[in-house]
Protein backbone atom coordinates (compact mmCIF):
# COMPACT_ATOMS: atom_id res chain seq x y z
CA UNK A 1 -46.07 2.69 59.17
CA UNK A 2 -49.48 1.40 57.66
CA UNK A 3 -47.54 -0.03 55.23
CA UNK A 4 -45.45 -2.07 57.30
CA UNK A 5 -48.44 -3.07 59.24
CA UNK A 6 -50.26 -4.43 56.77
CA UNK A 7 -47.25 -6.42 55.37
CA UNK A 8 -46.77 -7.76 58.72
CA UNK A 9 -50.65 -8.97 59.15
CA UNK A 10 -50.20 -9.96 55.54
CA UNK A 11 -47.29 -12.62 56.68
CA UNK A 12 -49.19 -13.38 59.91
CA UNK A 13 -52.16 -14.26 57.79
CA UNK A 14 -50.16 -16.40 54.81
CA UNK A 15 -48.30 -18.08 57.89
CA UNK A 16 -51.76 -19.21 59.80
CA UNK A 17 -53.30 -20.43 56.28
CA UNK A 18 -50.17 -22.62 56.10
CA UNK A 19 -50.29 -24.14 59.57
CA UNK A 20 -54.06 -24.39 58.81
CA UNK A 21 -53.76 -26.22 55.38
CA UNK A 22 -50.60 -28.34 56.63
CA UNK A 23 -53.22 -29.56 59.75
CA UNK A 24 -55.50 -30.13 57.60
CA UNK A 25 -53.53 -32.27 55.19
CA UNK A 26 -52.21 -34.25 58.52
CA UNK A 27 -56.06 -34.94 59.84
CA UNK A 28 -57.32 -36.29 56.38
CA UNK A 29 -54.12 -38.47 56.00
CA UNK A 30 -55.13 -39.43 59.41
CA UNK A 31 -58.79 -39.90 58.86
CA UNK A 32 -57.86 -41.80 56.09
CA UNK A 33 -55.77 -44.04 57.64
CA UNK A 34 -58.44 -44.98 60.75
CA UNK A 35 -61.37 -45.69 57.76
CA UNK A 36 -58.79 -48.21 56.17
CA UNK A 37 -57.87 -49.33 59.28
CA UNK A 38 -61.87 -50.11 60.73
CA UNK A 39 -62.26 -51.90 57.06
CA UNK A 40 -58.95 -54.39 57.21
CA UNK A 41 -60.09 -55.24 60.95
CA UNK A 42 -63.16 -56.49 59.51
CA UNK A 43 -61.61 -58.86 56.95
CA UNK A 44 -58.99 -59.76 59.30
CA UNK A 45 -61.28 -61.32 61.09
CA UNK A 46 -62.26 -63.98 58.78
CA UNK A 47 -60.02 -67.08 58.52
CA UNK A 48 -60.05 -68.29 55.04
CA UNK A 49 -57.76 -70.64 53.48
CA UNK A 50 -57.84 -70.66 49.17
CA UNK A 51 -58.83 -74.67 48.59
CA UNK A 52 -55.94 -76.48 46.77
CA UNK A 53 -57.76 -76.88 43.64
CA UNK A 54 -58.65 -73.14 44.00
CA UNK A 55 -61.84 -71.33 43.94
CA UNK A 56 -63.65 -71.63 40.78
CA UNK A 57 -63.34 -75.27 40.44
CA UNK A 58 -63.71 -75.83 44.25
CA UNK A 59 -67.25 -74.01 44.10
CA UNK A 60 -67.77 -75.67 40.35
CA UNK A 61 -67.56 -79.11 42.04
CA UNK A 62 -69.25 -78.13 45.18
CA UNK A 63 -72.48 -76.68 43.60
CA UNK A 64 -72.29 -79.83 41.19
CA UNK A 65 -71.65 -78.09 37.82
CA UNK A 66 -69.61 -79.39 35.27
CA UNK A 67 -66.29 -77.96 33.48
CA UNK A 68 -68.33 -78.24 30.11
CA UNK A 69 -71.18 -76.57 31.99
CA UNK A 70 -69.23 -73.32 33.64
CA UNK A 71 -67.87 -73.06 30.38
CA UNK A 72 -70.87 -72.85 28.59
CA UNK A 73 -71.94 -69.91 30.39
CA UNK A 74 -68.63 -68.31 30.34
CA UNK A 75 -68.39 -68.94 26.23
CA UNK A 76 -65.21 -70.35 26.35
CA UNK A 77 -64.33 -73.93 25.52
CA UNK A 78 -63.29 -76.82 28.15
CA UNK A 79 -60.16 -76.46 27.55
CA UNK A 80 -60.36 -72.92 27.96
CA UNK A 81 -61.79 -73.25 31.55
CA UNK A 82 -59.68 -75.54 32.72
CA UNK A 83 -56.57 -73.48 31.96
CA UNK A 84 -58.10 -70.69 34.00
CA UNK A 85 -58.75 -72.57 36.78
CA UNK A 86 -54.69 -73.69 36.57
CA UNK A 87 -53.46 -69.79 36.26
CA UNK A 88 -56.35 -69.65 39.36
CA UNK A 89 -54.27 -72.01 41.11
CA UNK A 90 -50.56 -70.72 39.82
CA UNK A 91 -51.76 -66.85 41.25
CA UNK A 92 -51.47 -65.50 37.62
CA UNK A 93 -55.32 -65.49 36.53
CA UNK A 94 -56.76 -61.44 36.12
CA UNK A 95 -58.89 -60.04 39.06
CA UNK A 96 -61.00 -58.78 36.50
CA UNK A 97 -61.80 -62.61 35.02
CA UNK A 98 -61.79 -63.90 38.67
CA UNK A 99 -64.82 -61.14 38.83
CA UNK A 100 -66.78 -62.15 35.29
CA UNK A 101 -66.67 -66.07 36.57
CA UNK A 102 -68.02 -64.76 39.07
CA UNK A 103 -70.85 -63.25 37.90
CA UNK A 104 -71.61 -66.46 36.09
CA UNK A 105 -72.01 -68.28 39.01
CA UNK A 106 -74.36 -65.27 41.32
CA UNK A 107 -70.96 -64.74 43.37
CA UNK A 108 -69.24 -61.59 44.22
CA UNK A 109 -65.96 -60.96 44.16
CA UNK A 110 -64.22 -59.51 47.40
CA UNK A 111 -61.03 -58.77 46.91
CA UNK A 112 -58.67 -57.09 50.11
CA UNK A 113 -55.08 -57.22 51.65
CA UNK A 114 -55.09 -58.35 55.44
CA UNK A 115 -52.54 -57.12 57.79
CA UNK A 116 -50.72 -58.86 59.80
CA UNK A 117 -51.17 -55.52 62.38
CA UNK A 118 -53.46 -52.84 62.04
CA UNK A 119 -51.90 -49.73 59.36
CA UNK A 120 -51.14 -47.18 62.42
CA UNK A 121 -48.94 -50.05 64.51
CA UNK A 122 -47.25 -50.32 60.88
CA UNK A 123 -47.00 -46.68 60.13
CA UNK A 124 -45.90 -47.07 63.93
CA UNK A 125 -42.84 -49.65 63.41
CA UNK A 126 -41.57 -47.69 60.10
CA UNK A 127 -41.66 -44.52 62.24
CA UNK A 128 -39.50 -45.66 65.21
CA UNK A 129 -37.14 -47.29 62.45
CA UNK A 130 -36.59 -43.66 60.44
CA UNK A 131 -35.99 -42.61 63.79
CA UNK A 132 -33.50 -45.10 64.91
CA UNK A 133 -31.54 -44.40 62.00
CA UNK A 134 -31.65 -40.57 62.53
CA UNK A 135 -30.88 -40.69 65.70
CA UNK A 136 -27.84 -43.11 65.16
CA UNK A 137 -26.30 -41.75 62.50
CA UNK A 138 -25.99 -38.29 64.26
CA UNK A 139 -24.93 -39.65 67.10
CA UNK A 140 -22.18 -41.59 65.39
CA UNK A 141 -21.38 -38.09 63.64
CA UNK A 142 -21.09 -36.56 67.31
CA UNK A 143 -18.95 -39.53 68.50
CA UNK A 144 -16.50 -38.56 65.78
CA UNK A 145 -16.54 -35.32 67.37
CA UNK A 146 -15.63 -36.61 70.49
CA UNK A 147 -19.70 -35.65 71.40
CA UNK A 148 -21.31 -38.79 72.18
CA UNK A 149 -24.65 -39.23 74.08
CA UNK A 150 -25.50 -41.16 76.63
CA UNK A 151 -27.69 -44.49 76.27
CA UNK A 152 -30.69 -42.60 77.75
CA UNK A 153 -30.72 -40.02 76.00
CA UNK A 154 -30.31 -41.55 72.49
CA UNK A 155 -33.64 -43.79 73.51
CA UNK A 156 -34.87 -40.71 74.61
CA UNK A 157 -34.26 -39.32 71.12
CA UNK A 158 -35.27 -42.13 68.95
CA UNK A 159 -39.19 -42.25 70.89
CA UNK A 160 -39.28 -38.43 70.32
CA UNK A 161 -38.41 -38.61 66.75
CA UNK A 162 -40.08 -41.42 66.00
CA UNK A 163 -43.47 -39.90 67.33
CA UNK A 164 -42.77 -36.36 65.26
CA UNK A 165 -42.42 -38.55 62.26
CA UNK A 166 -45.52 -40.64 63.09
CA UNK A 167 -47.74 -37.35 63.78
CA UNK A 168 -46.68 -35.84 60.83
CA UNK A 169 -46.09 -38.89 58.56
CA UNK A 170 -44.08 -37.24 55.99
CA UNK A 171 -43.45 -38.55 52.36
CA UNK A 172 -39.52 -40.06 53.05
CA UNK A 173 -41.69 -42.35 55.87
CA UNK A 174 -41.83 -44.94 53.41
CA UNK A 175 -38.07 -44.34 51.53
């Protein structure tokens, strides 16, 4: 009988420790996502449009420095610098030599995506769409059986769905 017992408080024990752990996994993915989320708002704020000529030679030319001058300081030649100021412009120049330019002229690189909604309202969207297709395909399964559901009660299904999958935001979220 003790034996039984203590397999049983054994299980009850492992299975608490899970549900802990599996919380706690869901709260730091969750934590996680709010921290990212406060950041992005921030730099969604800020309207900034890339100048046509991009940024190094736009600041170059603003602050009154020469090509021969920035590339003086940069150790490359001329030609050199104005090359990376086209791959600037063409979106194929390094983050990493966007940063040491940078550094030559006392500026710091920031570099961050913006969405176009905050992370939750897109974890949100992908959720209800997992859902959607969950819900549909089963119910086309149970129309085959002659099972259908009502319009209600598929909407019903798809909201329910989609907020397990949102709460829980499991790996196949993003398949």
């Amino acid at each position: 009988m003790f034996c039984v017992y203590t397999m049983y408080m054994l299980y009850v024990f492992c299975m608490f420790m899970f549900y802990i752990i599996s919380n706690m996994s869901y709260t730091n993915k969750r934590l996680q996502l709010e921290q990212i989320d406060e950041q992005l708002f921030k730099v969604k704020r800020i309207d900034i449009r890339v100048p046509q000529s991009g940024w190094i030679n736009a600041i170059r030319s603003a602050i009154g420095m020469s090509a021969r001058q920035l590339a003086k300081r940069l150790n490359i030649s001329q030609q050199a610098l104005d090359a990376l100021e086209k791959r600037e412009v063409e979106e194929s120049i390094t983050l990493a030599k966007l940063r040491e330019v940078g550094e030559k002229l006392d500026l710091k690189l920031v570099y961050s995506f913006v969405p176009k909604e905050s992370l939750e309202q897109l974890v949100r969207t992908q959720s209800r769409e997992i859902a959607k297709s969950i819900v549909l395909k089963t119910n086309k399964q149970m129309t085959i059986e002659d099972q259908k559901i009502n319009d209600k009660k598929i909407i019903k299904s798809i909201k329910k769905r989609a907020k397990e999958i949102e709460s829980k935001m499991p790996k196949y979220l993003w398949d």
